[in-house]
PDB file of N, CA and C in Angstrom:
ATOM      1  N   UNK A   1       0.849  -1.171   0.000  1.00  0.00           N
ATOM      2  CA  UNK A   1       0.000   0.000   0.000  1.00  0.00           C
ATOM      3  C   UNK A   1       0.892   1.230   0.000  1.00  0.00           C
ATOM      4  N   UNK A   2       0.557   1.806  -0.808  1.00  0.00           N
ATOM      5  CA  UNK A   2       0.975   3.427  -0.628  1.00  0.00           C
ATOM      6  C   UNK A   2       0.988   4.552   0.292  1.00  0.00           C
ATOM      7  N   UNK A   3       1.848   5.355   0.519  1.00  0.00           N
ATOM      8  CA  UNK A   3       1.534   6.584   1.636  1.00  0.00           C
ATOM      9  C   UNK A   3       0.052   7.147   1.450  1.00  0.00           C
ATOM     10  N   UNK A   4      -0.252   7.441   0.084  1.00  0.00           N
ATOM     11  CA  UNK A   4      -1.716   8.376   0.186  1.00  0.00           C
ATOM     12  C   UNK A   4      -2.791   7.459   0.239  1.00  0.00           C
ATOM     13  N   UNK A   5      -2.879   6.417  -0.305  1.00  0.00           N
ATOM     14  CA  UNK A   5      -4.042   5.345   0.188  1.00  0.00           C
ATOM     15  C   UNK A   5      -4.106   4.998   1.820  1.00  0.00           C
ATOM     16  N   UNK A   6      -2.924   5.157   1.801  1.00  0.00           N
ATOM     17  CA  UNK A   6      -2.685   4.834   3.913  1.00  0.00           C
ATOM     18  C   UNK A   6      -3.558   6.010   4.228  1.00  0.00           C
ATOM     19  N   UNK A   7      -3.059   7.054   3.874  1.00  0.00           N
ATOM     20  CA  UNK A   7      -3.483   8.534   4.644  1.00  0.00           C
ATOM     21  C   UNK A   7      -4.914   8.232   4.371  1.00  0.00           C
ATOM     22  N   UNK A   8      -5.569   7.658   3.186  1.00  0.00           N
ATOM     23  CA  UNK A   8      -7.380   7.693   3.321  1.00  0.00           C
ATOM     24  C   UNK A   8      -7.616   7.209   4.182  1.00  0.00           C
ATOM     25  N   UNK A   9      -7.038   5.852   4.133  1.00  0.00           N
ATOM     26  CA  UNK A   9      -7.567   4.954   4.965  1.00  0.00           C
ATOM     27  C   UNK A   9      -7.826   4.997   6.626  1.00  0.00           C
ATOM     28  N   UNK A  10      -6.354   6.685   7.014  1.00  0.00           N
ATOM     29  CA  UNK A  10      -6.511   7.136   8.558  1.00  0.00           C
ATOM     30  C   UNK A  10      -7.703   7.856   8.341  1.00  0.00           C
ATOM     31  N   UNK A  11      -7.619   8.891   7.504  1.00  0.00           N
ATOM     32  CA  UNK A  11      -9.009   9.583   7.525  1.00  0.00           C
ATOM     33  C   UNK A  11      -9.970   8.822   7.712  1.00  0.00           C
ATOM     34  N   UNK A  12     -10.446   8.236   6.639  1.00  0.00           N
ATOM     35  CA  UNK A  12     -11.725   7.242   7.291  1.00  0.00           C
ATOM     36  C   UNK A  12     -12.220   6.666   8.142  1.00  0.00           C
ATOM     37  N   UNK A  13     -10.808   6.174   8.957  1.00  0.00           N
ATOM     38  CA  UNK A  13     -11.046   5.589  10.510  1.00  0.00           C
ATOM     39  C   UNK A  13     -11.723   6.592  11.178  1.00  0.00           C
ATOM     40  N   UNK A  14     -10.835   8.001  11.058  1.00  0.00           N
ATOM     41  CA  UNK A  14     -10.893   8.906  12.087  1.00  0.00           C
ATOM     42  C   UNK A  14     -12.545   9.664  11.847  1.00  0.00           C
ATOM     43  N   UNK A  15     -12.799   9.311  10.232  1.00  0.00           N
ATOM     44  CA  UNK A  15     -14.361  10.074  10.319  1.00  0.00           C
ATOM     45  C   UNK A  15     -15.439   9.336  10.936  1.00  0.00           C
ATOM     46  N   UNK A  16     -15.094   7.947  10.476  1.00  0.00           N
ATOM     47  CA  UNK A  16     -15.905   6.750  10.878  1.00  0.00           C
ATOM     48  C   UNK A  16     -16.065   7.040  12.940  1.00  0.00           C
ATOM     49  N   UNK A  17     -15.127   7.314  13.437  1.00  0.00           N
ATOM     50  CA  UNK A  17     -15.190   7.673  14.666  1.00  0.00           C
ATOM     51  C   UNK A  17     -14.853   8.327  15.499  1.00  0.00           C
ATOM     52  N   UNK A  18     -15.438  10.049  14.576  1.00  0.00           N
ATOM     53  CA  UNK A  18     -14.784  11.526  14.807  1.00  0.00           C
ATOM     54  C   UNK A  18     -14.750  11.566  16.303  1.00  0.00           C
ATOM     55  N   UNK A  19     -13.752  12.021  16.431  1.00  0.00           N
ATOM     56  CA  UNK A  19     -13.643  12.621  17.955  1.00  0.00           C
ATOM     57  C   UNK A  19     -13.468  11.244  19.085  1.00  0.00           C
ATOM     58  N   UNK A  20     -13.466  10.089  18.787  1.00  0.00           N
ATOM     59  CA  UNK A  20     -13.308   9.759  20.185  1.00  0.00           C
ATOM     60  C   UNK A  20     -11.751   8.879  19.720  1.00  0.00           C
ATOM     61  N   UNK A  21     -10.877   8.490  18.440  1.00  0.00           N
ATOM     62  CA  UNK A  21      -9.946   8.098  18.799  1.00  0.00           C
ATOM     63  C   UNK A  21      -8.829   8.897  18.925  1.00  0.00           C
ATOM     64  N   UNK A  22      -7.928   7.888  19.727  1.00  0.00           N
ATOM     65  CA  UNK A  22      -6.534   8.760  19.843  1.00  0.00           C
ATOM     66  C   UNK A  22      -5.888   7.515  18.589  1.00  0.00           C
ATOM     67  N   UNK A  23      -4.416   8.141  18.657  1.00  0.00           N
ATOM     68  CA  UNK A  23      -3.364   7.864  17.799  1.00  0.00           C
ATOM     69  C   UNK A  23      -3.488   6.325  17.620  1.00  0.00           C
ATOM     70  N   UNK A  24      -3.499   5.987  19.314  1.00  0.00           N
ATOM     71  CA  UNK A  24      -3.690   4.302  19.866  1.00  0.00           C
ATOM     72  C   UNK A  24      -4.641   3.478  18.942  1.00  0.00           C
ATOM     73  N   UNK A  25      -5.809   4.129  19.684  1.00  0.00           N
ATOM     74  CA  UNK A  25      -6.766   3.184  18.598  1.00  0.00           C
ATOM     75  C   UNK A  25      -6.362   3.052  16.916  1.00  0.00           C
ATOM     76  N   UNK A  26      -6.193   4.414  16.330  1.00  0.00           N
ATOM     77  CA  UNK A  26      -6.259   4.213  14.840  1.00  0.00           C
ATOM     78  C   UNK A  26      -5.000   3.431  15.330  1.00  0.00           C
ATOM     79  N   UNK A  27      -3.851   2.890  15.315  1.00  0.00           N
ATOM     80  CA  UNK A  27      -2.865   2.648  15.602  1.00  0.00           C
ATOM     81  C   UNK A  27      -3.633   0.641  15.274  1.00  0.00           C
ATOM     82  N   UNK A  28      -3.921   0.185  16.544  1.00  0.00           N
ATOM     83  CA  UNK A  28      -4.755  -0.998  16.652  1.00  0.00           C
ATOM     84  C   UNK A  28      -5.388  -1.343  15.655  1.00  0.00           C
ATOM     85  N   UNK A  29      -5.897  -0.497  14.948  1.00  0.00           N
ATOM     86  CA  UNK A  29      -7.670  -0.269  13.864  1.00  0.00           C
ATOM     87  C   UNK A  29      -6.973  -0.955  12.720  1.00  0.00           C
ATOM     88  N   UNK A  30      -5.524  -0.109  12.335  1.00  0.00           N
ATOM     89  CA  UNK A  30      -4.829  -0.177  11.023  1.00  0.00           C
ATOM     90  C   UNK A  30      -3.784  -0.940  10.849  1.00  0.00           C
ATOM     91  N   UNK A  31      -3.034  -1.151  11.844  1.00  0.00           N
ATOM     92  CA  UNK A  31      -1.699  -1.738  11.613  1.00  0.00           C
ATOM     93  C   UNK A  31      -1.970  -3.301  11.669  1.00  0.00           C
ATOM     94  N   UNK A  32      -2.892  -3.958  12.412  1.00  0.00           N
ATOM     95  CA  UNK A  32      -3.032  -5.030  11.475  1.00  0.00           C
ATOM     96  C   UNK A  32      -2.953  -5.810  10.087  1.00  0.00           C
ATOM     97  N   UNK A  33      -4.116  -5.310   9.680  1.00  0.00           N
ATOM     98  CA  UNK A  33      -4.041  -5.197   7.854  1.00  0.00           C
ATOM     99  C   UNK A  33      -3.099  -4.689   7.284  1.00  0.00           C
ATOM    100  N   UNK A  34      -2.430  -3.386   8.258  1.00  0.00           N
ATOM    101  CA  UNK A  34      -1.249  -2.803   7.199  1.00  0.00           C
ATOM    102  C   UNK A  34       0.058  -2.633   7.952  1.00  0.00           C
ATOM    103  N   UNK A  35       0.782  -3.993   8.219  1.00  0.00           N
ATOM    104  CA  UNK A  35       1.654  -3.470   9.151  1.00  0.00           C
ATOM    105  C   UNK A  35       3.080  -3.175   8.272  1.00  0.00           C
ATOM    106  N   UNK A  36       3.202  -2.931   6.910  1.00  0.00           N
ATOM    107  CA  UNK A  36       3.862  -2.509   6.374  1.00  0.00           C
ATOM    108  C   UNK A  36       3.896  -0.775   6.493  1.00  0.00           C
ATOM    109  N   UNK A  37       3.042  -0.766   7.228  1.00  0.00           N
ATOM    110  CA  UNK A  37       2.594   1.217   6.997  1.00  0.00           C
ATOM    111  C   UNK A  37       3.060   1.687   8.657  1.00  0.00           C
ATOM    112  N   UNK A  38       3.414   0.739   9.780  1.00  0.00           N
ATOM    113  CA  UNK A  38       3.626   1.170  10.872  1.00  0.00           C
ATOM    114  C   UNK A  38       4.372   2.276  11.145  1.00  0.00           C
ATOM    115  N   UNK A  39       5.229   2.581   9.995  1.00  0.00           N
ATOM    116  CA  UNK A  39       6.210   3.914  10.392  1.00  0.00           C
ATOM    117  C   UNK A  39       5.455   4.796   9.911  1.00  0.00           C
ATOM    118  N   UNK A  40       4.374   4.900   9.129  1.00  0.00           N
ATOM    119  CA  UNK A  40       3.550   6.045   8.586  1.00  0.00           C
ATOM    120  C   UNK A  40       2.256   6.583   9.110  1.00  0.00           C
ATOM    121  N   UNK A  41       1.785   5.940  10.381  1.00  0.00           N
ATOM    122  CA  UNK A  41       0.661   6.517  11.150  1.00  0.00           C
ATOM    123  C   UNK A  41       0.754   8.044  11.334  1.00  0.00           C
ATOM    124  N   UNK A  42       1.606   8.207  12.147  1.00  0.00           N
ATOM    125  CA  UNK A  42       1.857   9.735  12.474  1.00  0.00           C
ATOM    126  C   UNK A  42       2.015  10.917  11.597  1.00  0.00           C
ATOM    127  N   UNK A  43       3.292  10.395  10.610  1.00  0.00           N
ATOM    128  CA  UNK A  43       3.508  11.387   9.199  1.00  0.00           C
ATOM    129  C   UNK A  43       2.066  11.446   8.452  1.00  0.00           C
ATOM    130  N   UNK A  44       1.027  10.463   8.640  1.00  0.00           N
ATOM    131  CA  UNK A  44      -0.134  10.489   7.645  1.00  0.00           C
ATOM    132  C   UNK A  44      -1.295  11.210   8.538  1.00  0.00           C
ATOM    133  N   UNK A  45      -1.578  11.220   9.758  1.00  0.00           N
ATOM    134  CA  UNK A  45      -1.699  12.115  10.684  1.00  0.00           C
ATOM    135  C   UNK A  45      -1.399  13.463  10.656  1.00  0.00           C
ATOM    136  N   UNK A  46      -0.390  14.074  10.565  1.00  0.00           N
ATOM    137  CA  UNK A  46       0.338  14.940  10.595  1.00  0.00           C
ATOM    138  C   UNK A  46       0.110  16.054   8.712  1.00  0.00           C
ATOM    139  N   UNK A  47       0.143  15.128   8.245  1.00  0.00           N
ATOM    140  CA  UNK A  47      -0.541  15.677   7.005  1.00  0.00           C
ATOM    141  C   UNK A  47      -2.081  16.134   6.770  1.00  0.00           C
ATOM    142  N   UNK A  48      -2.632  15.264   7.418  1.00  0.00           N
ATOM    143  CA  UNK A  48      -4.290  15.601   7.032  1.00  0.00           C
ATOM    144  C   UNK A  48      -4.409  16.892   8.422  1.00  0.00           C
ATOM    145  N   UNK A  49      -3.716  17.114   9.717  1.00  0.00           N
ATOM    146  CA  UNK A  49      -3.695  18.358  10.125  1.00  0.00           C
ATOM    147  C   UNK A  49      -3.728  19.054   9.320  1.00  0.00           C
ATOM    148  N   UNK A  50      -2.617  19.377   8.622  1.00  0.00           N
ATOM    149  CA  UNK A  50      -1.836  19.748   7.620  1.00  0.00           C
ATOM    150  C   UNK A  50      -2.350  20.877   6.925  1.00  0.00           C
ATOM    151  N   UNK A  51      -2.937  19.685   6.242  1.00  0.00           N
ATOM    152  CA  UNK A  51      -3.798  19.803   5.043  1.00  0.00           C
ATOM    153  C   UNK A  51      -5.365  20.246   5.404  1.00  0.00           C
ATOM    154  N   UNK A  52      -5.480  20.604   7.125  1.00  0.00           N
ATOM    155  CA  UNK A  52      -6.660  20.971   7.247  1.00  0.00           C
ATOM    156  C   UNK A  52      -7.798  19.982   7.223  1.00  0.00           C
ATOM    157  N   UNK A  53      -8.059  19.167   7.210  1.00  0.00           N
ATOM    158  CA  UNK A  53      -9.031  17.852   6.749  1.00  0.00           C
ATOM    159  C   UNK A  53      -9.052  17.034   8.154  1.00  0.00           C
ATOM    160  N   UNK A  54      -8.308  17.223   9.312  1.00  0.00           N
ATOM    161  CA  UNK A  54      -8.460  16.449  10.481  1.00  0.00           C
ATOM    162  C   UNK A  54      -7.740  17.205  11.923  1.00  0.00           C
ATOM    163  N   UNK A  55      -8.419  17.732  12.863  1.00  0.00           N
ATOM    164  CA  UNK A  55      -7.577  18.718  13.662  1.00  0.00           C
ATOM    165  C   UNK A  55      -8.108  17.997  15.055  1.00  0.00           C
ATOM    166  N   UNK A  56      -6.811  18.328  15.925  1.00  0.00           N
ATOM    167  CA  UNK A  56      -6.735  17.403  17.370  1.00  0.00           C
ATOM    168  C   UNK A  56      -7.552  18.309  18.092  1.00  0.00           C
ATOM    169  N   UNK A  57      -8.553  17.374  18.853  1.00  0.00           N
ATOM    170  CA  UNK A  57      -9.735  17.664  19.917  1.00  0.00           C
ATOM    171  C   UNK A  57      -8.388  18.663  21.326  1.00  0.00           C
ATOM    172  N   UNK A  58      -9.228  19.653  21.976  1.00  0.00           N
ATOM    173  CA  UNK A  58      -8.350  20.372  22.458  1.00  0.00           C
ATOM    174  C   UNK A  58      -8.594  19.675  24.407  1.00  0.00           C
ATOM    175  N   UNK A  59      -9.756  18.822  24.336  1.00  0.00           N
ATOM    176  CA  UNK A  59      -9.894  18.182  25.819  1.00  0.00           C
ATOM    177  C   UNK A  59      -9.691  16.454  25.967  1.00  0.00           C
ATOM    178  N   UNK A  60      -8.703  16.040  25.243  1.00  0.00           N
ATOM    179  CA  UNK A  60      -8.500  15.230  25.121  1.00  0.00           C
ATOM    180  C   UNK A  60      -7.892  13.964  26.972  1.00  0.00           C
ATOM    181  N   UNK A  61      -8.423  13.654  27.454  1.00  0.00           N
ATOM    182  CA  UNK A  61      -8.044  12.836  28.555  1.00  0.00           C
ATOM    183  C   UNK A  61      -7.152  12.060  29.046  1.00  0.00           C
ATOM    184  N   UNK A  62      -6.550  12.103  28.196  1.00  0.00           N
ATOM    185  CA  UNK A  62      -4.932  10.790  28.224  1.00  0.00           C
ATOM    186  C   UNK A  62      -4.252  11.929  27.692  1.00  0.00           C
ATOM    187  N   UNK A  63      -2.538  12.332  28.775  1.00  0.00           N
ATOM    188  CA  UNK A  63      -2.420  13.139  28.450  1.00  0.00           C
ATOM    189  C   UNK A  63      -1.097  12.690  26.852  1.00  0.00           C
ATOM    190  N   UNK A  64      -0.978  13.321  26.329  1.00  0.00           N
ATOM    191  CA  UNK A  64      -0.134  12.303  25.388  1.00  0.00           C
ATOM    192  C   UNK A  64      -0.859  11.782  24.224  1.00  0.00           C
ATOM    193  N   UNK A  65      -2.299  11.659  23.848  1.00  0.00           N
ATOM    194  CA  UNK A  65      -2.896  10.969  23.377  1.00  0.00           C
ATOM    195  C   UNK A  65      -4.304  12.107  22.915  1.00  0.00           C
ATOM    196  N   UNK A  66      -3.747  12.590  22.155  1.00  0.00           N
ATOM    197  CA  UNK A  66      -5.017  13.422  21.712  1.00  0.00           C
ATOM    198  C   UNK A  66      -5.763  12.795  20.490  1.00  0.00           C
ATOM    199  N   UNK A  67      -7.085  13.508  20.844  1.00  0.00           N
ATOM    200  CA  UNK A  67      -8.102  12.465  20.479  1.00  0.00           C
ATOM    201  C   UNK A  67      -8.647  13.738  18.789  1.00  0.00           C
ATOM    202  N   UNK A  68      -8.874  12.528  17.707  1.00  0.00           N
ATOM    203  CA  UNK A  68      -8.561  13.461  16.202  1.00  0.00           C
ATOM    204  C   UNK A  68     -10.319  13.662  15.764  1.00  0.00           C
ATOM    205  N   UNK A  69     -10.878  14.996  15.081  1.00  0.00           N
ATOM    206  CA  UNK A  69     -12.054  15.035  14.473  1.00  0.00           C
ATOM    207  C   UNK A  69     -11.839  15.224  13.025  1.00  0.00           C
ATOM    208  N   UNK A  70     -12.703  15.115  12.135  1.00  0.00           N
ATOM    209  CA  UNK A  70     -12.631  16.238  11.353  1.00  0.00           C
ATOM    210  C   UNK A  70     -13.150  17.295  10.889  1.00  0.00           C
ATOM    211  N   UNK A  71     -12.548  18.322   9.867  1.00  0.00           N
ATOM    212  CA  UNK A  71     -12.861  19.569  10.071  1.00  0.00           C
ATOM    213  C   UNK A  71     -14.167  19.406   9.269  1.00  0.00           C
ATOM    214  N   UNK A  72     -15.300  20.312   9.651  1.00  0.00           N
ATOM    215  CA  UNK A  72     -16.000  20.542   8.835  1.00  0.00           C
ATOM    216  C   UNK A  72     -15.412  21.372   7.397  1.00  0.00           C
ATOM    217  N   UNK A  73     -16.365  20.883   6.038  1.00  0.00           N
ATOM    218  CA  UNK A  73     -15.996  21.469   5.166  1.00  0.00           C
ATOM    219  C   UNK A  73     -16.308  23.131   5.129  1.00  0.00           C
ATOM    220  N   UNK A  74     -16.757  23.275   5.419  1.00  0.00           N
ATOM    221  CA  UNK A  74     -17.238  25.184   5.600  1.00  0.00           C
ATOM    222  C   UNK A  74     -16.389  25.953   6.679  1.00  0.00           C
ATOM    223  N   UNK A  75     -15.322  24.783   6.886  1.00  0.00           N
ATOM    224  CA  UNK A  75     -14.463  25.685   8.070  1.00  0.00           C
ATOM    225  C   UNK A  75     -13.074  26.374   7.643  1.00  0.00           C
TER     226      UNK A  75
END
């Protein structure tokens, strides 16, 4: 699998269950099926910030572990 098919595939997790995972879960969710992509969670993370399309919840409970939404399109 590719870096940008990876990166959908975080997005999707993360829309599929805006706001309540952290890094961990998508982490668990994905690296199964793709454990060729384990070094790319974060960098693919880190892009869809980025890129505006996914921004970290600011009351997140675990400290270390912020929990990802995404942005609305009108934002």
């Amino acid at each position: 699998m590719d870096f940008v098919e990876f990166k959908e595939l975080v997005f999707e997790a993360i829309a599929q269950n805006d706001g309540r995972w952290t890094w961990y879960q998508l982490d668990r969710r994905l690296m199964g099926a793709n454990p060729e992509m384990t070094t790319s969670l974060m960098p693919a993370i880190n892009e869809l910030i980025r890129d505006r399309r996914i921004r970290v919840m600011p009351d997140s409970p675990i400290p270390g572990q912020p929990r990802y939404e995404v942005v609305p399109t009108n934002s």
